[in-house]
C-alpha atoms as a PDB file:
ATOM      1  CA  UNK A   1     -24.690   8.152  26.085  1.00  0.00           C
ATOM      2  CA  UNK A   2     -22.523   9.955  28.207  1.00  0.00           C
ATOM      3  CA  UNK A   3     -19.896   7.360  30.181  1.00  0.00           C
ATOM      4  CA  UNK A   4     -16.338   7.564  32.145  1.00  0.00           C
ATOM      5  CA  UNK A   5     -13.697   5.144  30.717  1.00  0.00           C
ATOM      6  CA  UNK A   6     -10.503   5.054  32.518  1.00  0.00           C
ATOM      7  CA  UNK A   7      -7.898   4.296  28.953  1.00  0.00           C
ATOM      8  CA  UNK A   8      -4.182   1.790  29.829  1.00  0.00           C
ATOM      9  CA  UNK A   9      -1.122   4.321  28.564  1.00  0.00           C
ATOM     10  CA  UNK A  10      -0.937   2.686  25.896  1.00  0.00           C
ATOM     11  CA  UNK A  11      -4.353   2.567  24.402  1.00  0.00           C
ATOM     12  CA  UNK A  12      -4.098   6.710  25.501  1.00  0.00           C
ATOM     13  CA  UNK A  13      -0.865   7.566  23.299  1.00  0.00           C
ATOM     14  CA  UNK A  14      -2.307   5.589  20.542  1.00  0.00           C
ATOM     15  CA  UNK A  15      -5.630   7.771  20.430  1.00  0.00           C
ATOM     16  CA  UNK A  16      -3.397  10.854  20.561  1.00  0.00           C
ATOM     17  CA  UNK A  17      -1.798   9.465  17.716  1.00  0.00           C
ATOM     18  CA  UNK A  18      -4.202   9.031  15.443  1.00  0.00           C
ATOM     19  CA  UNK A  19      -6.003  12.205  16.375  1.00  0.00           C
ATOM     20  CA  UNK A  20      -3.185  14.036  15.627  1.00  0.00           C
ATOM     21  CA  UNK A  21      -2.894  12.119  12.139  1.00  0.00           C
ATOM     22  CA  UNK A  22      -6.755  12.294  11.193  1.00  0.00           C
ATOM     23  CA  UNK A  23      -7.166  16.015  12.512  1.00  0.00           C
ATOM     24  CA  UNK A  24     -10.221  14.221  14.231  1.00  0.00           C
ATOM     25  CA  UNK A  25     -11.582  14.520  18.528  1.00  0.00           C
ATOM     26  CA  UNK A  26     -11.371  11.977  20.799  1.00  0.00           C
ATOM     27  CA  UNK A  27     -15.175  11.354  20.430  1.00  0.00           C
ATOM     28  CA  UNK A  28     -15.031  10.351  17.090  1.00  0.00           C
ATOM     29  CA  UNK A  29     -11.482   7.702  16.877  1.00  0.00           C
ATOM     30  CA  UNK A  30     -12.960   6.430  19.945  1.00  0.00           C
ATOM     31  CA  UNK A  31     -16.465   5.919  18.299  1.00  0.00           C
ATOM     32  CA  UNK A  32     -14.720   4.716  14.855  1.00  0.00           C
ATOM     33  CA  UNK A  33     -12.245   2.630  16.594  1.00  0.00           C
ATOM     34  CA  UNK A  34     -14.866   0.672  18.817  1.00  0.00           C
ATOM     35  CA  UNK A  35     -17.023   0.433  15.393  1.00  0.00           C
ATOM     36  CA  UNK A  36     -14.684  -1.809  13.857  1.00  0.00           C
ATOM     37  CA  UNK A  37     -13.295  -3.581  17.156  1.00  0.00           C
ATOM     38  CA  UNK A  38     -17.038  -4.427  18.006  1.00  0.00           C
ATOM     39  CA  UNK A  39     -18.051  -4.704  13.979  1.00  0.00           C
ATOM     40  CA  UNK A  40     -20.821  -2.393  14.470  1.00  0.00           C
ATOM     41  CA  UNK A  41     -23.089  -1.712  11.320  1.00  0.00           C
ATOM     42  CA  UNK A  42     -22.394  -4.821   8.968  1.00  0.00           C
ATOM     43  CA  UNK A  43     -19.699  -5.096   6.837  1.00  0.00           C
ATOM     44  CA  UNK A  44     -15.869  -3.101   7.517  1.00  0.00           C
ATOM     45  CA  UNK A  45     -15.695  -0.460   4.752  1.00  0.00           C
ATOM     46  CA  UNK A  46     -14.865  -1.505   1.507  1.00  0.00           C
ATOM     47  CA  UNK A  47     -11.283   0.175   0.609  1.00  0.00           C
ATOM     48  CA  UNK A  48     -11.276   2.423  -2.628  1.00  0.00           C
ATOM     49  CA  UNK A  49     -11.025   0.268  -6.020  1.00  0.00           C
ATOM     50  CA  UNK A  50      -7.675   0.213  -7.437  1.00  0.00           C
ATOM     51  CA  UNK A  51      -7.103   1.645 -11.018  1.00  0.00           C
ATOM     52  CA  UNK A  52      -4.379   1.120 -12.895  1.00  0.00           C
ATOM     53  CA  UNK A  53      -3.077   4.193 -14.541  1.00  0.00           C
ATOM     54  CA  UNK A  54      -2.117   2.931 -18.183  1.00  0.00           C
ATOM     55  CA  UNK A  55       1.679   4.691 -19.654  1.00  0.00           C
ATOM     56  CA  UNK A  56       3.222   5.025 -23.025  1.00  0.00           C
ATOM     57  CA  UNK A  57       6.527   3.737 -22.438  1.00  0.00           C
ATOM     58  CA  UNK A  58       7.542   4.611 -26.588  1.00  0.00           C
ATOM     59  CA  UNK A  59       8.950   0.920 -27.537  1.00  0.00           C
ATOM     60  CA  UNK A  60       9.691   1.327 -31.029  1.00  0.00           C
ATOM     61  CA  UNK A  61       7.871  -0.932 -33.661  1.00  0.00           C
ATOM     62  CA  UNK A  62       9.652  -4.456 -33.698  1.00  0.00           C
ATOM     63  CA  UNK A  63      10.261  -4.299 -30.073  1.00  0.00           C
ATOM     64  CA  UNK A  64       8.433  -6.803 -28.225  1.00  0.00           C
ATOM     65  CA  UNK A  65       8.135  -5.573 -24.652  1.00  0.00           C
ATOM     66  CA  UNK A  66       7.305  -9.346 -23.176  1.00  0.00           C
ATOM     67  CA  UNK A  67      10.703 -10.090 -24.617  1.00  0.00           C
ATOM     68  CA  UNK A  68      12.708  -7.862 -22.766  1.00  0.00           C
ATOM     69  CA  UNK A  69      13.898 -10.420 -20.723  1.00  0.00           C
ATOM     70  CA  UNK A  70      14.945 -12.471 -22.977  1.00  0.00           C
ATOM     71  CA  UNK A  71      16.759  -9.608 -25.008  1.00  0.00           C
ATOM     72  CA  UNK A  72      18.749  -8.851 -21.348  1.00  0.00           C
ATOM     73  CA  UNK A  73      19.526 -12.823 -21.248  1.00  0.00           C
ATOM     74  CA  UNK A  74      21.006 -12.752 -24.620  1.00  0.00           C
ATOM     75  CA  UNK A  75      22.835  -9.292 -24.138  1.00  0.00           C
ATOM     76  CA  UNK A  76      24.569 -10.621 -20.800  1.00  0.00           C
ATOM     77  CA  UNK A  77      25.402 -14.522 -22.839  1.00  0.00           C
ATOM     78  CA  UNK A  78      27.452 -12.346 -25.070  1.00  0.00           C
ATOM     79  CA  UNK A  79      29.184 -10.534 -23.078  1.00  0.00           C
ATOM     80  CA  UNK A  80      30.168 -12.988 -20.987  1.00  0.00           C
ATOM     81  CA  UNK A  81      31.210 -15.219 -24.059  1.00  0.00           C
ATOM     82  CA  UNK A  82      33.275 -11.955 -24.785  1.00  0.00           C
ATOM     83  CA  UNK A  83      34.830 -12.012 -21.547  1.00  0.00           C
ATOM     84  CA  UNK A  84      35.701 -15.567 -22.096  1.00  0.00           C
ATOM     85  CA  UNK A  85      37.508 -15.901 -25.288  1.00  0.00           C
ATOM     86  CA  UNK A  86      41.320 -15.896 -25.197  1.00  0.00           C
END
């Protein structure tokens, strides 16, 4: 369908924006953009799934990493205690 639509200045710079960003025409953001403003064709799209990325982080044997915390804690008592003394 082939239409006029007079756009506020506003609603203009923000198209020009994100055609500049997408590397996309007017015809399309406008299309996409009234797509999910109207909720055209079911559900939004569903966003990528999230994978975590698993890293060796080398904590030597005996070293509990859900401890760290506690290790800090302890470090930062002694010093302080050090600090202290007379």
């Amino acid at each position: 369908m082939r239409t006029t639509l007079t756009l506020d200045r506003d609603v203009a710079e923000t198209l020009k924006k994100e055609m500049r960003r997408t590397g996309r025409g007017l015809k399309a953001v406008i299309n996409d953009a009234l797509r999910r403003g109207l909720r055209i064709g079911g559900k939004p799209p569903r966003s990528p799934r999230f994978a975590v990325q698993p890293h060796a982080f080398g904590v030597k044997p005996g070293v509990d990493p859900d401890r760290m915390n506690q290790l800090v804690d302890e470090l930062e008592a002694e010093e302080r205690a050090r600090t202290l003394r007379p």
